[in-house]
C-alpha atoms as a PDB file:
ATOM      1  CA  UNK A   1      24.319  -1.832 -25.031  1.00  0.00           C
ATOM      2  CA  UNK A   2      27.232   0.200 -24.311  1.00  0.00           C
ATOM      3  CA  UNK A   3      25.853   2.531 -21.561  1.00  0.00           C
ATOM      4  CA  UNK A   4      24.137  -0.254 -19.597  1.00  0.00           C
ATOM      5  CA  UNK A   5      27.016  -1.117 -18.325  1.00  0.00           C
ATOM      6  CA  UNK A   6      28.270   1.896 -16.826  1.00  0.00           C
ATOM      7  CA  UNK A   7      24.856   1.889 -14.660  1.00  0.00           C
ATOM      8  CA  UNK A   8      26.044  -1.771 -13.024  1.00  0.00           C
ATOM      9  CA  UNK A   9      28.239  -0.234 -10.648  1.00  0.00           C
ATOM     10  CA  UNK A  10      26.052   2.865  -9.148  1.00  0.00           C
ATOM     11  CA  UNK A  11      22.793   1.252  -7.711  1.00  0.00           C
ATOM     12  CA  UNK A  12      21.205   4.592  -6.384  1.00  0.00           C
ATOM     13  CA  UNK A  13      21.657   8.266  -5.327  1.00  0.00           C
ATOM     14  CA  UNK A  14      21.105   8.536  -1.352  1.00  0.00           C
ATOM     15  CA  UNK A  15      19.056  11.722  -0.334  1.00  0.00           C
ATOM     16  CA  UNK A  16      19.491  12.364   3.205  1.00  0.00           C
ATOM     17  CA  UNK A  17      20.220  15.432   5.403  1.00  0.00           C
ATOM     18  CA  UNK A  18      23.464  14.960   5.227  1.00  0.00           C
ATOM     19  CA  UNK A  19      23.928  14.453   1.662  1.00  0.00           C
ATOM     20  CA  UNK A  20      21.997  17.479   0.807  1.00  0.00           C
ATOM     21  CA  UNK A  21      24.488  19.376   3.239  1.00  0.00           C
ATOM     22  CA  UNK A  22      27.373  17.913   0.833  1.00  0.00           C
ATOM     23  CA  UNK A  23      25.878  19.090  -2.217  1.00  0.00           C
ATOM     24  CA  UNK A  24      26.128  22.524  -1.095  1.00  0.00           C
ATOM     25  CA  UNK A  25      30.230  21.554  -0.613  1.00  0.00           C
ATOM     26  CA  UNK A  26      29.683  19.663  -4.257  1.00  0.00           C
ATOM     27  CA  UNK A  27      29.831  16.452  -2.910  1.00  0.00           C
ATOM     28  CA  UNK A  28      27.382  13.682  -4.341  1.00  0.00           C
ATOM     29  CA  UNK A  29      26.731  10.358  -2.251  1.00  0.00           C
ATOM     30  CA  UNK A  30      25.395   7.285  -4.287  1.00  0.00           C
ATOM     31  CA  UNK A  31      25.050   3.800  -3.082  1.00  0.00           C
ATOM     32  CA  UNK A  32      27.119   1.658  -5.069  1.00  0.00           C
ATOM     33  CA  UNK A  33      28.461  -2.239  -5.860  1.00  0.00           C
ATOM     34  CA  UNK A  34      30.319  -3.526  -2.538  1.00  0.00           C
ATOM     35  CA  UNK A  35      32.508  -4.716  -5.696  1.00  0.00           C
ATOM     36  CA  UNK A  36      32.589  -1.398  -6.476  1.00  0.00           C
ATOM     37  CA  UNK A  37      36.448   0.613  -6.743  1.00  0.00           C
ATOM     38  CA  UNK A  38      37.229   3.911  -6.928  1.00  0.00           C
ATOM     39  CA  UNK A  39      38.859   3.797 -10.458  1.00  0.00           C
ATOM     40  CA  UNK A  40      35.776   1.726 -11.991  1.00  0.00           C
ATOM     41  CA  UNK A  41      33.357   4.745 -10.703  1.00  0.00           C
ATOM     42  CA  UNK A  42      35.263   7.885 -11.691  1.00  0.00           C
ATOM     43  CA  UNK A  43      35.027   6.175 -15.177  1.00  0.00           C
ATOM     44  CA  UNK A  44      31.797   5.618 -15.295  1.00  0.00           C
ATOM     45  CA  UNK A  45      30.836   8.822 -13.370  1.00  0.00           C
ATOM     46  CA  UNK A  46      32.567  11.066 -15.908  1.00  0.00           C
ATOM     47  CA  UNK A  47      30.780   9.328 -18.815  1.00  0.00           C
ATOM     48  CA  UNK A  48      27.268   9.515 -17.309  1.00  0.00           C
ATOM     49  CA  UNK A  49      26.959  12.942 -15.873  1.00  0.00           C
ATOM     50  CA  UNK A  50      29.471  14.428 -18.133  1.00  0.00           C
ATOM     51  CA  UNK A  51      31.307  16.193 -15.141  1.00  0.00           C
ATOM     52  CA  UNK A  52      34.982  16.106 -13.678  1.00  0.00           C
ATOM     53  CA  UNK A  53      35.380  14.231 -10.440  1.00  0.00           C
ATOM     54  CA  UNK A  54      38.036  15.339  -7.971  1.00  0.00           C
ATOM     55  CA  UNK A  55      37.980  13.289  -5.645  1.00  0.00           C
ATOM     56  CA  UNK A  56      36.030   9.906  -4.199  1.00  0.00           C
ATOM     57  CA  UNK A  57      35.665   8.251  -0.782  1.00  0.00           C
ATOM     58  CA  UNK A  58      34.039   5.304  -0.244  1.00  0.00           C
ATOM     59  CA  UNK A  59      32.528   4.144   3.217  1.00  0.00           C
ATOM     60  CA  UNK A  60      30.990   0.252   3.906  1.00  0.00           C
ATOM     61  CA  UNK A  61      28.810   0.185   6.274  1.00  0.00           C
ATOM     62  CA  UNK A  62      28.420  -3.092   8.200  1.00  0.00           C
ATOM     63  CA  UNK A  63      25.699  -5.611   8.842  1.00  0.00           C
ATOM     64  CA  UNK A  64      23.720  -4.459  11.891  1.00  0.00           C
ATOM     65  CA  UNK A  65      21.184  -5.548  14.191  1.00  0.00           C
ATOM     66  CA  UNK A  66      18.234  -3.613  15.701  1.00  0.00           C
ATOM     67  CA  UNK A  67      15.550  -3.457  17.896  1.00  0.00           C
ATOM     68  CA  UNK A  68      11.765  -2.716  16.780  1.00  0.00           C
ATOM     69  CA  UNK A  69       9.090  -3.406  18.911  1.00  0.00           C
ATOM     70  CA  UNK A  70      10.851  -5.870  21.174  1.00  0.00           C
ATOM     71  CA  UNK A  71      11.825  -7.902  17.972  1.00  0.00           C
ATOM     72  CA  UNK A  72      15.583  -7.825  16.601  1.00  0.00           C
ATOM     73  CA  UNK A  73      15.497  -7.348  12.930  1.00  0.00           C
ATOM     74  CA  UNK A  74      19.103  -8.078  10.981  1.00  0.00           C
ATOM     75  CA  UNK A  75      19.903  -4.794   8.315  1.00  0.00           C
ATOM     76  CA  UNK A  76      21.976  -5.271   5.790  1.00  0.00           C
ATOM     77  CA  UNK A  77      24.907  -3.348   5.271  1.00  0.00           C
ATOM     78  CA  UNK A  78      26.003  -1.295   1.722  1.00  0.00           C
ATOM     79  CA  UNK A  79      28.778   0.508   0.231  1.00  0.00           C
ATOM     80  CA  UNK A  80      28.535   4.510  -0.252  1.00  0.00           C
ATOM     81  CA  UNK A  81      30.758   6.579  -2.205  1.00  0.00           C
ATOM     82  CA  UNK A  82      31.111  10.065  -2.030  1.00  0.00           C
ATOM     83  CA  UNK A  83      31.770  11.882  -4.803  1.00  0.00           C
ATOM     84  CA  UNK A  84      33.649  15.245  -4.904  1.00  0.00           C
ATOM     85  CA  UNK A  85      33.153  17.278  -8.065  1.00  0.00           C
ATOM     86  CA  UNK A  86      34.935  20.121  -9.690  1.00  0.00           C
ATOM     87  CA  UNK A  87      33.660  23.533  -8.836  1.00  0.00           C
ATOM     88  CA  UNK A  88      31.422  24.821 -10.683  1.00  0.00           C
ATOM     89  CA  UNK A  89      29.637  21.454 -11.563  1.00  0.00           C
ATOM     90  CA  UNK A  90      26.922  19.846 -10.295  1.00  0.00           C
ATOM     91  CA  UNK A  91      24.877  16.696 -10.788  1.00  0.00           C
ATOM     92  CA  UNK A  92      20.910  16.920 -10.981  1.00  0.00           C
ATOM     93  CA  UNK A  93      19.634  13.904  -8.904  1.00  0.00           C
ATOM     94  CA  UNK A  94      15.867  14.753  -8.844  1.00  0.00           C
ATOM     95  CA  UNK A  95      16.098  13.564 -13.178  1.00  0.00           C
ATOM     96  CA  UNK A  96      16.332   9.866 -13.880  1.00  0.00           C
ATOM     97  CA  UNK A  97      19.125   7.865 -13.539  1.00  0.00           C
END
């Protein structure tokens, strides 16, 4: 019961171009909580992955609308958090959360 709720915070990892271009700088992005604060998920980083985290940034982006086929369509916004780890370390996102 205890480890469930270290998983409330981080919702998912976010694999894009430019967060596998981080890794290589050992930077991990996850989409968190917009409740989410940067004490709450070094915590529960550190517990889960059993590494050291340096340093965290977090980034909300907004509600936004855009065009598709001559329709607007509303998408919703999200927080991200990017997390710098100590060198050396490295979190495997391609196992289970």
């Amino acid at each position: 019961m205890e480890k469930l709720h270290l998983y409330d915070k981080i919702l998912s990892p976010l694999v894009t171009e430019k967060s596998t271009n981080l890794s290589e700088q050992n930077k991990v992005v996850f989409k968190v909580l917009s409740t989410a604060n940067k004490k709450s998920l070094k915590k529960n980083i550190e517990k889960i992955f059993k590494v050291n985290v340096i340093k965290i940034n977090i980034i909300n982006k907004q509600n936004r609308t855009k065009l598709t086929r001559g329709r607007k369509i509303k998408v919703s916004g999200f927080k991200k958090a990017i997390i710098t780890l100590k060198k050396g370390q490295s979190i495997d996102l391609t196992t289970g959360v």
